[in-house]
C-alpha atoms as a PDB file:
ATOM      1  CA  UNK A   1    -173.531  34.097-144.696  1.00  0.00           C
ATOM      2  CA  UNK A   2    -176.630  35.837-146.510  1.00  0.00           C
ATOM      3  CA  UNK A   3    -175.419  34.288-150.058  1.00  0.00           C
ATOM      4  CA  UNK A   4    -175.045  30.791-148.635  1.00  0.00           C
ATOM      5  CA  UNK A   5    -178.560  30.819-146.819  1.00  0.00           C
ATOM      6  CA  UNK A   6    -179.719  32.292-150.376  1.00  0.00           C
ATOM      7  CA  UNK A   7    -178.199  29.935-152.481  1.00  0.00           C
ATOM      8  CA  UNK A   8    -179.444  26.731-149.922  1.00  0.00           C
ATOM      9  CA  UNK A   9    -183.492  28.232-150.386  1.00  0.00           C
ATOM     10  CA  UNK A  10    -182.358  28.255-154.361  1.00  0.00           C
ATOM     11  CA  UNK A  11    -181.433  24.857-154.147  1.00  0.00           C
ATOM     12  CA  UNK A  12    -184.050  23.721-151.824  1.00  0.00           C
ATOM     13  CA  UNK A  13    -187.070  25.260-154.497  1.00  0.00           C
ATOM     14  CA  UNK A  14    -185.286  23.788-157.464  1.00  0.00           C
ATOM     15  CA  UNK A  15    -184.629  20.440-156.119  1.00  0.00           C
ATOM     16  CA  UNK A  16    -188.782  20.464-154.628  1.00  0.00           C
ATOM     17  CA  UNK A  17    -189.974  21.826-157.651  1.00  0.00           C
ATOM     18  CA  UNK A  18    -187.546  19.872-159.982  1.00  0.00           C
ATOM     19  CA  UNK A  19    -186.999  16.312-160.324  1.00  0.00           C
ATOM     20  CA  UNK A  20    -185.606  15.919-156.269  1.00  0.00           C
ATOM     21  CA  UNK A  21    -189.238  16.009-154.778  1.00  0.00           C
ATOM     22  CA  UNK A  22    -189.278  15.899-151.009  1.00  0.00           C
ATOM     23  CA  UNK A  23    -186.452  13.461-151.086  1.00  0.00           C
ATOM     24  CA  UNK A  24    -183.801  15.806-152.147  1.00  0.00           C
ATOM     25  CA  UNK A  25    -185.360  18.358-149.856  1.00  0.00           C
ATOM     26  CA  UNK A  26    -185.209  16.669-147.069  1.00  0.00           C
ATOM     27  CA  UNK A  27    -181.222  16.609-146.080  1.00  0.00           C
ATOM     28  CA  UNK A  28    -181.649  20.660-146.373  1.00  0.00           C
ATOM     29  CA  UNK A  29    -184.116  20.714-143.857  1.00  0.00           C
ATOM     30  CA  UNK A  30    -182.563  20.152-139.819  1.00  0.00           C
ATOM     31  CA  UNK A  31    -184.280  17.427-137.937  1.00  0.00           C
ATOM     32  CA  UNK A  32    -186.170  19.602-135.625  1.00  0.00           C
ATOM     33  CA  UNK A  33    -187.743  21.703-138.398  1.00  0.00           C
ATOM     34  CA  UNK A  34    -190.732  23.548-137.816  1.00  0.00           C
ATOM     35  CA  UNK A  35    -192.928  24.391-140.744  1.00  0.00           C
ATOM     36  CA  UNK A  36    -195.842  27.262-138.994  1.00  0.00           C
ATOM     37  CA  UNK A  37    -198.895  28.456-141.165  1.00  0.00           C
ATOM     38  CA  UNK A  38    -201.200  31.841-140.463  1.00  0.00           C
ATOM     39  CA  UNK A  39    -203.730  29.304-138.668  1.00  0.00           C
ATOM     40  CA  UNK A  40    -201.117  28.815-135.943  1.00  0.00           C
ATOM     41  CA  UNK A  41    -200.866  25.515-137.119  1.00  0.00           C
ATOM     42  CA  UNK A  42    -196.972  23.683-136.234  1.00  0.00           C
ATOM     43  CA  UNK A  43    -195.986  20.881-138.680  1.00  0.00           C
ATOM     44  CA  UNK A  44    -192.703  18.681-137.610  1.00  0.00           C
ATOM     45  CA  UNK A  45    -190.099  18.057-140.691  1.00  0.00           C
ATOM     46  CA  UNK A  46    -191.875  14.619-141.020  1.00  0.00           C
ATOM     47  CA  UNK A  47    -195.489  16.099-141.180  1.00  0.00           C
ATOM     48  CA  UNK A  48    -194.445  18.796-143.998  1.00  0.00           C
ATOM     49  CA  UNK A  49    -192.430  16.471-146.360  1.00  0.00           C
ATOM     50  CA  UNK A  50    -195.463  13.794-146.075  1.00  0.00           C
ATOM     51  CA  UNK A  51    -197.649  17.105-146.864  1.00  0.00           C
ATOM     52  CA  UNK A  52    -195.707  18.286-149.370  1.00  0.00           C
ATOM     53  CA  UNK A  53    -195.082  15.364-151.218  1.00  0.00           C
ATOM     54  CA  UNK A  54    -198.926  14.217-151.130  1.00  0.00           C
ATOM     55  CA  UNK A  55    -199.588  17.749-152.940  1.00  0.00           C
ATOM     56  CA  UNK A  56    -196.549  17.449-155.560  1.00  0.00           C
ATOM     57  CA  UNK A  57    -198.728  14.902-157.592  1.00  0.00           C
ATOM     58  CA  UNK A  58    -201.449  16.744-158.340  1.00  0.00           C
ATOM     59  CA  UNK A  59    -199.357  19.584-158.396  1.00  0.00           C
ATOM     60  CA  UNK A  60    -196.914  17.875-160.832  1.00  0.00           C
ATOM     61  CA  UNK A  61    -197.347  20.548-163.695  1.00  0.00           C
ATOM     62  CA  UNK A  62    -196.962  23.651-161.018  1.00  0.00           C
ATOM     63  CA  UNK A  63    -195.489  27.021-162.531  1.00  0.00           C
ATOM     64  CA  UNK A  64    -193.042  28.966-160.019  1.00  0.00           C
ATOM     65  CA  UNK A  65    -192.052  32.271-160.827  1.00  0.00           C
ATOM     66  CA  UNK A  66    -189.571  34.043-158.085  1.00  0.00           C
ATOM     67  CA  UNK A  67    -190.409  37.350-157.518  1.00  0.00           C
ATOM     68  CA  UNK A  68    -188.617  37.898-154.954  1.00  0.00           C
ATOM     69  CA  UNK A  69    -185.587  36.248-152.887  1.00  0.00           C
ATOM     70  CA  UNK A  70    -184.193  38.065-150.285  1.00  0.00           C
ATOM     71  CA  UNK A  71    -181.523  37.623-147.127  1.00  0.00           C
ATOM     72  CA  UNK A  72    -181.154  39.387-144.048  1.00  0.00           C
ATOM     73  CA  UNK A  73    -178.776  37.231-141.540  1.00  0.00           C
ATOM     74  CA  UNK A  74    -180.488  33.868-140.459  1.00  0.00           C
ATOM     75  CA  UNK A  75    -183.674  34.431-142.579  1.00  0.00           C
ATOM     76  CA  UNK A  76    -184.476  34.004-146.288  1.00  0.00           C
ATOM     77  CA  UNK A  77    -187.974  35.791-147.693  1.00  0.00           C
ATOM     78  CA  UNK A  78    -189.010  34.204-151.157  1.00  0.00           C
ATOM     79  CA  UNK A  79    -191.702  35.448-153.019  1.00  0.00           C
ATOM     80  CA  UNK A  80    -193.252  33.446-155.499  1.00  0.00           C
ATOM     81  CA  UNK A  81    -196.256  33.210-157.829  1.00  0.00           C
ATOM     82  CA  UNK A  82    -197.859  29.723-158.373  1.00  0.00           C
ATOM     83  CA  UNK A  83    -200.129  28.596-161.064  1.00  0.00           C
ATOM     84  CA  UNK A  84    -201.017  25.504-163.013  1.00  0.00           C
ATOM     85  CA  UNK A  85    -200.725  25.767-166.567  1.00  0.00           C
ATOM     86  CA  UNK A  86    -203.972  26.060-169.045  1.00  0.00           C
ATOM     87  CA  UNK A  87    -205.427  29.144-166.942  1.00  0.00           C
ATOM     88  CA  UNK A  88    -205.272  27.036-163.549  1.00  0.00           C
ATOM     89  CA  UNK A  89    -205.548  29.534-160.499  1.00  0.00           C
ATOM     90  CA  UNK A  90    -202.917  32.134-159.214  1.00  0.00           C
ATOM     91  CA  UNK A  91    -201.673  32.319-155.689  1.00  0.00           C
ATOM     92  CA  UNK A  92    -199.359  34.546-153.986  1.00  0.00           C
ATOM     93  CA  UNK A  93    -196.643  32.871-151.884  1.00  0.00           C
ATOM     94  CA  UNK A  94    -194.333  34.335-149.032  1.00  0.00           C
ATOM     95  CA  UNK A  95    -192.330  32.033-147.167  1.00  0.00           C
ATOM     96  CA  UNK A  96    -189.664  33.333-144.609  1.00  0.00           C
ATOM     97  CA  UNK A  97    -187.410  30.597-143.920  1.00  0.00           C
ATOM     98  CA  UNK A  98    -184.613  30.613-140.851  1.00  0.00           C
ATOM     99  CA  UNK A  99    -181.300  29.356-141.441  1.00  0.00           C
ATOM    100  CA  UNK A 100    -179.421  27.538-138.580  1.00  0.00           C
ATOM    101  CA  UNK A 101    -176.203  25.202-139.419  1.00  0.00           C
ATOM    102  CA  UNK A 102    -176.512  25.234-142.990  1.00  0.00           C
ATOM    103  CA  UNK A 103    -179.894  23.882-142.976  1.00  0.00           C
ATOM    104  CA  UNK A 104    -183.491  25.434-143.054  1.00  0.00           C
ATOM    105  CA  UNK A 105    -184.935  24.919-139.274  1.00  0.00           C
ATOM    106  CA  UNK A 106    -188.117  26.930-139.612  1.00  0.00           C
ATOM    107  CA  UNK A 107    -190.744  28.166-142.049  1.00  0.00           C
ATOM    108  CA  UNK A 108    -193.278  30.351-141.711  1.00  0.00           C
ATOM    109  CA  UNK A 109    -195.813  30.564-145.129  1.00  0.00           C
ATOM    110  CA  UNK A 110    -198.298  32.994-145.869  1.00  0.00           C
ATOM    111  CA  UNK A 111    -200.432  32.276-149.256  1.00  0.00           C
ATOM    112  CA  UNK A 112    -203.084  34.248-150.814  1.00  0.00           C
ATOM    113  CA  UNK A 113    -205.115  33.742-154.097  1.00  0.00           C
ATOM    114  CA  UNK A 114    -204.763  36.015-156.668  1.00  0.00           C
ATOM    115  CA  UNK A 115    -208.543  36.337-157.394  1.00  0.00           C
ATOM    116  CA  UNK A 116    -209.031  37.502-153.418  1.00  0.00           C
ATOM    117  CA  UNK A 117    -206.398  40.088-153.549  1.00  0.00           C
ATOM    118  CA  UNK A 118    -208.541  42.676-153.860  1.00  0.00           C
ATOM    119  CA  UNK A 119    -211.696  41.747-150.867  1.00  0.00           C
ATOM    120  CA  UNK A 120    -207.869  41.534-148.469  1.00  0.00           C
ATOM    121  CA  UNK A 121    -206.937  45.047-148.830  1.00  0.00           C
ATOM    122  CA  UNK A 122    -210.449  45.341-146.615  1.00  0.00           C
ATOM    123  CA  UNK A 123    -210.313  42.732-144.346  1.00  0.00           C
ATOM    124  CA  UNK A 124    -211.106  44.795-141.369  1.00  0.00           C
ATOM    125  CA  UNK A 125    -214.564  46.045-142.957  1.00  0.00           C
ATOM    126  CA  UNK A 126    -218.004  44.507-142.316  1.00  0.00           C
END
């Protein structure tokens, strides 16, 4: 069951990130999908796609490099870097995805500039 959940994230990020936009995302996702950010903010399936695809025009030109994919039962971790091309900015992506009935029904995303990787490591410090 781990390869199929991986190989359903693979095709989800190629067909978002390729030509499918949101629209070929969308049947991968369940209806009840819940999309959850580190500001305990909840999107529905509706609310992400509408998110998602409002940010994949500016974003048309986005660079994905997977660092990391990796399966443990019901959940998928993917770690990606993301820049624009021309010496646009860097991020750091995680996204843990849960897989229920062949279709991603939850995603949590955690995303942190590469420029404020270093002032992180000492979060905790005045």
């Amino acid at each position: 069951m781990t390869t199929q959940n991986r190989q359903l994230v693979q095709q989800a990020l190629s067909q978002l990130i390729g030509e499918g936009g949101v629209t070929a995302l969308e049947p991968l996702l369940s209806d009840d999908f819940r999309h959850h950010r580190p500001d305990a903010l909840t999107r529905t399936k509706t609310e992400w796609l509408t998110d998602v695809g409002n940010a994949l025009t500016p974003l048309a030109e986005l660079e994905v490099e997977i660092l990391h994919l990796l399966s443990d039962e019901d959940h998928v971790i993917v770690h990606t870097r993301r820049h624009l091309p021309g010496g646009g900015p860097t991020i750091a992506v995680v996204d843990i995805l849960r897989i229920a009935d062949h279709q991603i029904a939850e995603a949590w995303e955690l995303i942190e500039p590469a420029t404020e990787a270093e002032s992180h490591l000492t979060w905790w410090k005045q």
